[in-house]
N, C-alpha and C. Protein backbone atom coordinates (compact mmCIF):
# COMPACT_ATOMS: atom_id res chain seq x y z
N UNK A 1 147.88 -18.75 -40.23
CA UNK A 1 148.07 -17.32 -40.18
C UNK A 1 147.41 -16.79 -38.92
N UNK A 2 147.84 -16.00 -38.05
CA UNK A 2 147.65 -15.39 -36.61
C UNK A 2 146.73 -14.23 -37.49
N UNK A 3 145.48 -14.37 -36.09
CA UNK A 3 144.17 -13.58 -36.42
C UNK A 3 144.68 -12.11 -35.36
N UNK A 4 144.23 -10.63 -35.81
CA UNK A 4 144.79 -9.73 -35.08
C UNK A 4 143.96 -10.09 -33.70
N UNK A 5 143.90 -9.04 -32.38
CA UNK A 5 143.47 -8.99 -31.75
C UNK A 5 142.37 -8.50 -31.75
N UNK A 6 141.49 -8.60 -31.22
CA UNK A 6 140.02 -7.53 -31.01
C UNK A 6 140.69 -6.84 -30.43
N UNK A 7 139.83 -5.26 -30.59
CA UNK A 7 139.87 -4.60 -28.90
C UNK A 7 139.24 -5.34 -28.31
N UNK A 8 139.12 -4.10 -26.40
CA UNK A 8 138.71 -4.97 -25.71
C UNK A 8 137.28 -4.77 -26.02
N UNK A 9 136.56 -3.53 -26.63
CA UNK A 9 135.12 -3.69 -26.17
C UNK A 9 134.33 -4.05 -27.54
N UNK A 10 135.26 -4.83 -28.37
CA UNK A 10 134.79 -5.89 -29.27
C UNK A 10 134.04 -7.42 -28.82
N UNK A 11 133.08 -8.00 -28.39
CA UNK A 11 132.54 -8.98 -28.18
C UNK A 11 132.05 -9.59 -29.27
N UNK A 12 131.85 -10.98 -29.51
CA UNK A 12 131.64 -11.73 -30.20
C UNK A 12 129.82 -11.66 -29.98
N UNK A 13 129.37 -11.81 -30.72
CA UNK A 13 127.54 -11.75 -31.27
C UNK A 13 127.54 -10.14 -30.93
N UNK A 14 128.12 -9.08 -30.49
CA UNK A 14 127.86 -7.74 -30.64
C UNK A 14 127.00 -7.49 -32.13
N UNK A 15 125.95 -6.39 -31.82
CA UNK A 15 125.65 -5.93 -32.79
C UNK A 15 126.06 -4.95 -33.83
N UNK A 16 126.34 -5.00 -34.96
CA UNK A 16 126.95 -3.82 -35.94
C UNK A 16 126.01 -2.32 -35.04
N UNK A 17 127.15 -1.67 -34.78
CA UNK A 17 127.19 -0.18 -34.12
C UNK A 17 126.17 0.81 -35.25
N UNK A 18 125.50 1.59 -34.89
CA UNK A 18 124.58 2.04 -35.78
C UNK A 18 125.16 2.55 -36.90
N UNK A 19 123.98 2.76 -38.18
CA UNK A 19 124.63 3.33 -39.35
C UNK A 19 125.15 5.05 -38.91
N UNK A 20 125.92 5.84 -39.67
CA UNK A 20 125.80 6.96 -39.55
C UNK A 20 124.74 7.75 -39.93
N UNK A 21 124.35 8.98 -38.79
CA UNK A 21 123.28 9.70 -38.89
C UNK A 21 123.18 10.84 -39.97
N UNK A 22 124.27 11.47 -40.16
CA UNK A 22 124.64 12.71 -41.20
C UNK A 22 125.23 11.91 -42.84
N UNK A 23 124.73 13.16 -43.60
CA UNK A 23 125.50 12.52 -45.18
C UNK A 23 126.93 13.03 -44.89
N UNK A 24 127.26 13.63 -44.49
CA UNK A 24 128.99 13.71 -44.38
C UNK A 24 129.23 12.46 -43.70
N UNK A 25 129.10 12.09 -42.35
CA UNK A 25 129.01 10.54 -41.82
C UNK A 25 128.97 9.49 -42.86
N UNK A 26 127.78 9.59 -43.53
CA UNK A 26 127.97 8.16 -44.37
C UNK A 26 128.92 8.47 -45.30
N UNK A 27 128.87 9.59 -45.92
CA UNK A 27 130.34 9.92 -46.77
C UNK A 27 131.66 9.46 -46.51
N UNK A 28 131.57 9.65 -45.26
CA UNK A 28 133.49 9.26 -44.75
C UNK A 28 133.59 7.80 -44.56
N UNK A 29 132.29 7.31 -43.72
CA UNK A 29 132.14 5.41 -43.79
C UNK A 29 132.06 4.48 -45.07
N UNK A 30 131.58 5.66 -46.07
CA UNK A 30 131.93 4.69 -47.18
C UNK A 30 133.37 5.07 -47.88
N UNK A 31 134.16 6.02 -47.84
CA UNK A 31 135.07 6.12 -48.09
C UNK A 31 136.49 5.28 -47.40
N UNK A 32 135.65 5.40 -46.01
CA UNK A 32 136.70 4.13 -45.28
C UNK A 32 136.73 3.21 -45.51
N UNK A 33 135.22 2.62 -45.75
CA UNK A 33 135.41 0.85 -46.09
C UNK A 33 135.47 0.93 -47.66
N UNK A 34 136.09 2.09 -48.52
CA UNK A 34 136.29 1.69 -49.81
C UNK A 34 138.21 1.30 -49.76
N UNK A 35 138.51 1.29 -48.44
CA UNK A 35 139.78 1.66 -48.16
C UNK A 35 140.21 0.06 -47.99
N UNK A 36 139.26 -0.75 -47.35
CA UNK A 36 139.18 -1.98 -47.13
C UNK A 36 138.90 -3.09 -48.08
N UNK A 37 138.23 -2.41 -48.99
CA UNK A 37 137.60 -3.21 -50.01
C UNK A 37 138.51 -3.67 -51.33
N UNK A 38 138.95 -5.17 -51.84
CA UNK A 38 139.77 -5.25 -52.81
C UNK A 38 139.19 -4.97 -53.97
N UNK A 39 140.06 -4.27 -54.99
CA UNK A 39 139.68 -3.74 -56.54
C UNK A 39 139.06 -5.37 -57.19
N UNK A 40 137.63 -5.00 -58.14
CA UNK A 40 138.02 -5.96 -58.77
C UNK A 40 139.17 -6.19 -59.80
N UNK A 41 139.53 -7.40 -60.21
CA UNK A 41 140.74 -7.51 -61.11
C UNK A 41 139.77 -7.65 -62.85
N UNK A 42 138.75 -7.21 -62.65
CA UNK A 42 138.17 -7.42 -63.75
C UNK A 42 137.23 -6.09 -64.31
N UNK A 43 137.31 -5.19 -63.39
CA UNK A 43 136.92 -3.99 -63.62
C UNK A 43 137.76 -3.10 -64.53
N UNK A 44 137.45 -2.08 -65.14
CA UNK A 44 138.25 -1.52 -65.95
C UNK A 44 138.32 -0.08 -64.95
N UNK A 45 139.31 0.61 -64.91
CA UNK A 45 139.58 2.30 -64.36
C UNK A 45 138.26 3.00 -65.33
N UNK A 46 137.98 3.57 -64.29
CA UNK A 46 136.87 4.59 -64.95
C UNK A 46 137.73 5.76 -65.21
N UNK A 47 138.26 5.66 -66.64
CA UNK A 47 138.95 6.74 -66.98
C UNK A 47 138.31 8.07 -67.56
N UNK A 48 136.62 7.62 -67.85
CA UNK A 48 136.16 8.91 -68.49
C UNK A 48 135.63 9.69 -67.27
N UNK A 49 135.06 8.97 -65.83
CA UNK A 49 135.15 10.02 -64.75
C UNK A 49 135.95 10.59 -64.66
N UNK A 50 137.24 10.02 -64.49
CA UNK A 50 138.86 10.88 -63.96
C UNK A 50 138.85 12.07 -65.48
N UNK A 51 138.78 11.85 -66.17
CA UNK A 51 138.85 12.95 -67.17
C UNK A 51 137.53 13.98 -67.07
N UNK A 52 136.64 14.09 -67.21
CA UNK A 52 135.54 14.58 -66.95
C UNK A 52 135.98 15.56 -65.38
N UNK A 53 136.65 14.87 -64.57
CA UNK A 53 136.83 15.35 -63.61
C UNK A 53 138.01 16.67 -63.68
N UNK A 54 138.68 15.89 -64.26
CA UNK A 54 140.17 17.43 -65.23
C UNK A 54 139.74 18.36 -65.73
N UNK A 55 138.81 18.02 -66.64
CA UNK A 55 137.81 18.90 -67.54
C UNK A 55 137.71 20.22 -66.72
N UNK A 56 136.70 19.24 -65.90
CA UNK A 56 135.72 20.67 -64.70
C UNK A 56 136.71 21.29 -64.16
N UNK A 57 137.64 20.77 -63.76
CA UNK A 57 138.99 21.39 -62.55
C UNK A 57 139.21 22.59 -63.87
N UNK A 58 139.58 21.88 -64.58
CA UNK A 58 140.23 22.79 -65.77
C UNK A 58 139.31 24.11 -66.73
N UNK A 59 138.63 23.82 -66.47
CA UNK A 59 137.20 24.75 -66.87
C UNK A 59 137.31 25.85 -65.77
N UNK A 60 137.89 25.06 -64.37
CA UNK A 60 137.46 26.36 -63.08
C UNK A 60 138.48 27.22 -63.17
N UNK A 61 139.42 26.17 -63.55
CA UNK A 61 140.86 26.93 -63.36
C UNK A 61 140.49 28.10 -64.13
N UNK A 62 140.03 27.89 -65.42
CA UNK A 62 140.15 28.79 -66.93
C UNK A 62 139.69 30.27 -66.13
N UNK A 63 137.97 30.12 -65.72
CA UNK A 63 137.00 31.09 -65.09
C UNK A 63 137.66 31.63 -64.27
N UNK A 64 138.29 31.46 -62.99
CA UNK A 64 138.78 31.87 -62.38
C UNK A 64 140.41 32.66 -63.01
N UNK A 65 140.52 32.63 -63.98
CA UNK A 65 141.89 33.45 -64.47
C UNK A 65 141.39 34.44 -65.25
N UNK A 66 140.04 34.04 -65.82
CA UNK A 66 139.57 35.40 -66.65
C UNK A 66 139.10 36.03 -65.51
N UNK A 67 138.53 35.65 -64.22
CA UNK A 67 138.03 37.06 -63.45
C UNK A 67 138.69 37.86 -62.90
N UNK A 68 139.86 37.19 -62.99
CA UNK A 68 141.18 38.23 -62.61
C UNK A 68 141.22 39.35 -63.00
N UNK A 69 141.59 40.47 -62.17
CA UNK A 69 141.96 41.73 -63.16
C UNK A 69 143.66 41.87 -63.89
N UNK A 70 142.95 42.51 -64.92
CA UNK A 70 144.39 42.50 -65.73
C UNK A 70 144.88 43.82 -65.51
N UNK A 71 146.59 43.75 -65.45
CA UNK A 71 147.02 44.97 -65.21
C UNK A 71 147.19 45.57 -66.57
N UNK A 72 146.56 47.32 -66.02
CA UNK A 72 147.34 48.17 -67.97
C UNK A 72 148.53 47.50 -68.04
N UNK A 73 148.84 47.98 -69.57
CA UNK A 73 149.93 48.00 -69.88
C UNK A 73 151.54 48.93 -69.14
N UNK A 74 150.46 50.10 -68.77
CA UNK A 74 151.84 51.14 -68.19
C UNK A 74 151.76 50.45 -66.82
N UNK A 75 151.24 49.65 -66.15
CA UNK A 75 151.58 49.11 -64.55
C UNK A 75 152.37 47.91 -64.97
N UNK A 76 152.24 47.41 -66.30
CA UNK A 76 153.37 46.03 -66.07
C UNK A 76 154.76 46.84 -66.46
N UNK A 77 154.47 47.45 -67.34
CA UNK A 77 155.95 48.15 -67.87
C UNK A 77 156.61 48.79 -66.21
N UNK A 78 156.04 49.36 -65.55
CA UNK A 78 156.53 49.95 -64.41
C UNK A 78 156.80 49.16 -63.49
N UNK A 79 156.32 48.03 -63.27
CA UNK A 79 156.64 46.88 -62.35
C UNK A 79 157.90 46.74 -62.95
N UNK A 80 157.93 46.06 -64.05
CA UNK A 80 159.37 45.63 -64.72
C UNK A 80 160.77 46.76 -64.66
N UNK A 81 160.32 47.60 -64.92
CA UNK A 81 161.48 48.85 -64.45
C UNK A 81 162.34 49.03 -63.39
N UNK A 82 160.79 48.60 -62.05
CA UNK A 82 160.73 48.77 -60.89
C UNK A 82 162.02 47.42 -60.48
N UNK A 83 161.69 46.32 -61.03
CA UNK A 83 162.12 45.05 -60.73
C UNK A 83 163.78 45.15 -61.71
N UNK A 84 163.91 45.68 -62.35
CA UNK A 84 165.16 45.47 -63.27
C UNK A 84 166.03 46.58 -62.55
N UNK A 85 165.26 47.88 -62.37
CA UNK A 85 166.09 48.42 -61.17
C UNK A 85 166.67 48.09 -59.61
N UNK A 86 166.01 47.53 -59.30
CA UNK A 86 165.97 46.47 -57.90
C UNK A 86 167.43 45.61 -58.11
N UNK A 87 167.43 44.67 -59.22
CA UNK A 87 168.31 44.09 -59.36
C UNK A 87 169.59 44.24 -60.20
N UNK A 88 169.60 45.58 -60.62
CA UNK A 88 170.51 46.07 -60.73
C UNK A 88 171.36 46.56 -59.46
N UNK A 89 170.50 47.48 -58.50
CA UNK A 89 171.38 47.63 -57.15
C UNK A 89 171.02 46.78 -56.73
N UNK A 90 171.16 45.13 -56.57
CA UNK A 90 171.79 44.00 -55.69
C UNK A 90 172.99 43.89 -56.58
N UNK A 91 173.17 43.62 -57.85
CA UNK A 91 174.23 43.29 -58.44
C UNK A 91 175.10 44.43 -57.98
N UNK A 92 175.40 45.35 -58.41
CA UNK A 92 175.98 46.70 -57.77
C UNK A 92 176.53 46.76 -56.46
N UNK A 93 175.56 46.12 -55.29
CA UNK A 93 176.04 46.15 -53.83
C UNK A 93 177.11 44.69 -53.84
N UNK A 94 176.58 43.41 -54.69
CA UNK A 94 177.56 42.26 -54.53
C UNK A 94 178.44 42.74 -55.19
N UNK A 95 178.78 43.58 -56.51
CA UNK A 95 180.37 43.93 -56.89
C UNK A 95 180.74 44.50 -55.76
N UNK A 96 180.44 45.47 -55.08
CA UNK A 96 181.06 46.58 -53.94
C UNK A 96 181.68 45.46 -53.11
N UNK A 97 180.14 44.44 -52.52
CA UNK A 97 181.01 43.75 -51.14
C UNK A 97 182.39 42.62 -51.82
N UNK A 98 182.61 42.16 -52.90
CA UNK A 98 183.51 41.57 -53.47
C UNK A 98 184.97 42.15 -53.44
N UNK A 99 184.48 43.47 -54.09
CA UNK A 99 185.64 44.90 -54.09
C UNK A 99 186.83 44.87 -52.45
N UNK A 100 185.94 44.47 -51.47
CA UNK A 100 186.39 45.02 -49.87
C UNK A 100 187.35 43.95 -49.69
N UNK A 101 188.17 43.94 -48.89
CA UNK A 101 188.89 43.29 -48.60
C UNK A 101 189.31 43.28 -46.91
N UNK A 102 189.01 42.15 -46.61
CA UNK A 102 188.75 41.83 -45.01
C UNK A 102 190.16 41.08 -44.28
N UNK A 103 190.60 41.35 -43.41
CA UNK A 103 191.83 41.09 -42.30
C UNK A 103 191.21 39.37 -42.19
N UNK A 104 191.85 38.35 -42.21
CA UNK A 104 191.66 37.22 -41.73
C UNK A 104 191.98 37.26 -40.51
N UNK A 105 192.59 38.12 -39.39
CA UNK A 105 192.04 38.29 -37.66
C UNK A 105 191.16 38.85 -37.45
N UNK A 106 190.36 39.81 -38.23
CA UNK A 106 188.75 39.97 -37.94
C UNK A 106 187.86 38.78 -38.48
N UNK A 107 188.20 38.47 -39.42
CA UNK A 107 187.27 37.51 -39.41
C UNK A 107 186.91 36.05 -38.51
N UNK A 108 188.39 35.87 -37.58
CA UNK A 108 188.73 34.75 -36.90
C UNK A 108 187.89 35.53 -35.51
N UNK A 109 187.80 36.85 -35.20
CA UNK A 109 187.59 37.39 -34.47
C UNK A 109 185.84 37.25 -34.08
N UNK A 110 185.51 37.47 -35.21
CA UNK A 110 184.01 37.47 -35.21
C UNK A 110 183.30 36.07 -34.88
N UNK A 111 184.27 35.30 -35.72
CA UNK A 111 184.02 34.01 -35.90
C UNK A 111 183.98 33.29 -34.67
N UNK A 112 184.84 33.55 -33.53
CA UNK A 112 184.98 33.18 -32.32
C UNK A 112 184.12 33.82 -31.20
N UNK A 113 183.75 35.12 -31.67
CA UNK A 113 183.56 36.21 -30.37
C UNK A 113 181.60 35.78 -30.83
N UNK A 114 181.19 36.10 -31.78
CA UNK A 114 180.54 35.92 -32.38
C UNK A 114 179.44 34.77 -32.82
N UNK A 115 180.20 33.04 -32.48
CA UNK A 115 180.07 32.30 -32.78
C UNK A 115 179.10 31.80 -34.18
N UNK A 116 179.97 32.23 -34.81
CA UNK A 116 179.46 32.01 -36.22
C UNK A 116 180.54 31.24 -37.09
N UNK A 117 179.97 30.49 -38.51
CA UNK A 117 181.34 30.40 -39.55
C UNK A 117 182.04 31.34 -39.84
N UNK A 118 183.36 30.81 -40.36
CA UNK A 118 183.86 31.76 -41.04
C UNK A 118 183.32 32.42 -42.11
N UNK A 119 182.82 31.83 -43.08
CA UNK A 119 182.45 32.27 -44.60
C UNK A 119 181.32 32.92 -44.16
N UNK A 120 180.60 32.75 -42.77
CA UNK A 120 179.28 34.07 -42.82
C UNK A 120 180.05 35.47 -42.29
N UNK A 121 180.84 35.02 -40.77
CA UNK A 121 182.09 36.05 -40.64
C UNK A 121 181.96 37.03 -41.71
N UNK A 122 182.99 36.59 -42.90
CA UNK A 122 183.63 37.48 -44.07
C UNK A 122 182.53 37.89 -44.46
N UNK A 123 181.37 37.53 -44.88
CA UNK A 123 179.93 38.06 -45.73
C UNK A 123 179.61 39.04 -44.87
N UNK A 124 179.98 39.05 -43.36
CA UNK A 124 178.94 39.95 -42.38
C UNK A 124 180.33 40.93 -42.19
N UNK A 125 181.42 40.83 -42.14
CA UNK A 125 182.55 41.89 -42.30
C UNK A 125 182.35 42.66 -43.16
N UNK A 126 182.71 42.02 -44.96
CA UNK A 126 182.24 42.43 -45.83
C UNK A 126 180.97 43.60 -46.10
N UNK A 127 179.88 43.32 -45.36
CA UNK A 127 178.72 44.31 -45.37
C UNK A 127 178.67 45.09 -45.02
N UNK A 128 179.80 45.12 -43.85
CA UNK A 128 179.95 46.50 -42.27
C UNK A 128 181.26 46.77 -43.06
N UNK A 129 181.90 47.02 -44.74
CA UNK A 129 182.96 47.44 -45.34
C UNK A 129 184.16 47.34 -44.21
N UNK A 130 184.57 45.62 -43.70
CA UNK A 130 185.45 45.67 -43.11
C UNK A 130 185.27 45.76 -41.51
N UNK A 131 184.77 46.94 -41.50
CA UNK A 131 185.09 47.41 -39.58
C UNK A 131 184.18 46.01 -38.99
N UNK A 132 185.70 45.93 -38.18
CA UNK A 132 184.96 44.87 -37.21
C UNK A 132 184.06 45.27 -35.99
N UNK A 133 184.78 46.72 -35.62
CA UNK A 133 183.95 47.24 -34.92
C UNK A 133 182.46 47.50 -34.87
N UNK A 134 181.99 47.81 -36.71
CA UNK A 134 180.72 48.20 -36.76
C UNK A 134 180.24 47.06 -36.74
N UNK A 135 180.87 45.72 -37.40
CA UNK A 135 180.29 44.27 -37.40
C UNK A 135 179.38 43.81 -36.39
N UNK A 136 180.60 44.10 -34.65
CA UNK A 136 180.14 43.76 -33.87
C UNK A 136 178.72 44.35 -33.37
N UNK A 137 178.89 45.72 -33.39
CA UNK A 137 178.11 46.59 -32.44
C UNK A 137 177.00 45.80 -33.28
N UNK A 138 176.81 46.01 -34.77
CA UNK A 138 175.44 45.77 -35.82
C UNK A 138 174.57 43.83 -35.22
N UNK A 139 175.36 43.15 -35.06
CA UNK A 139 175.48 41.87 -34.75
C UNK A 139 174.58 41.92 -33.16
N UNK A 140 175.35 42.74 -32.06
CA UNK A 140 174.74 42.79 -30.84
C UNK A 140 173.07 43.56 -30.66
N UNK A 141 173.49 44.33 -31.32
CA UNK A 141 171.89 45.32 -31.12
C UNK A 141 170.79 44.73 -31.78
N UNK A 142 171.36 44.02 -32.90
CA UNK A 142 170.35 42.72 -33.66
C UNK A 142 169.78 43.98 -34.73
N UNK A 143 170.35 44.68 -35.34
CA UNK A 143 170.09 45.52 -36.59
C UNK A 143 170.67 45.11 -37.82
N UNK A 144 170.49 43.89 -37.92
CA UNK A 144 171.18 43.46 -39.25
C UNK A 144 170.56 43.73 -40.65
């Protein structure tokens, strides 16, 4: 089996390069050479750390949702109003743009002059109710 290369400023009897000076330093060096190191095959998963560890996550999670503020009751009801009205006029504006009915030479028009698809074409006709004229001008000035 072929041994890798050294670098170059690897020498043979070199001395091991000093330990690290900081605990974050030795933190990351032992995390690296845990990277190197084979599992034993006889060790068991320390499954009550990894749980213990959920626990706490899950404990923070908890604390951190009770310090939340809760909204009254009349601010969620009004959000929801707010939001059911909202999507009522989108539904409302997609029946309208459905309703219109667009020239397939404006839309070839846009589509070319424009360089866009067709099917965005018709969506962006559609919005300007048809006029290709307003299409364009809306398209150039970048007021979409």
């Amino acid at each position: 089996m072929a041994e890798e290369p050294q670098p170059a400023v690897v020498q043979e009897g070199m001395e091991q390069p000093d330990a690290p000076a900081t605990a974050d330093d030795r933190a990351t060096a032992k995390a690296m050479s845990s990277l190197d190191a084979k599992p034993d095959e006889n060790a068991e998963p320390k499954k009550e750390l990894d749980m213990k560890a959920i626990n706490d996550a899950m404990k923070n999670l908890e604390t951190i949702g009770q310090q939340g503020e809760k909204k009254p009751a009349a601010e969620e009801t009004s959000a929801r109003k707010q939001a059911q009205e909202a999507m009522k006029r989108r539904q409302e504006e997609d029946a309208r743009r459905k309703a219109v009915k667009v020239d397939q030479a404006d839309v070839a028009l846009l589509a070319e002059q424009l360089d866009m698809s067709k099917p965005k074409a018709t969506d962006f006709l559609k919005s300007h109710e048809a006029n290709a004229v307003k299409a364009m001008t809306t398209w150039v000035t970048g007021a979409v």
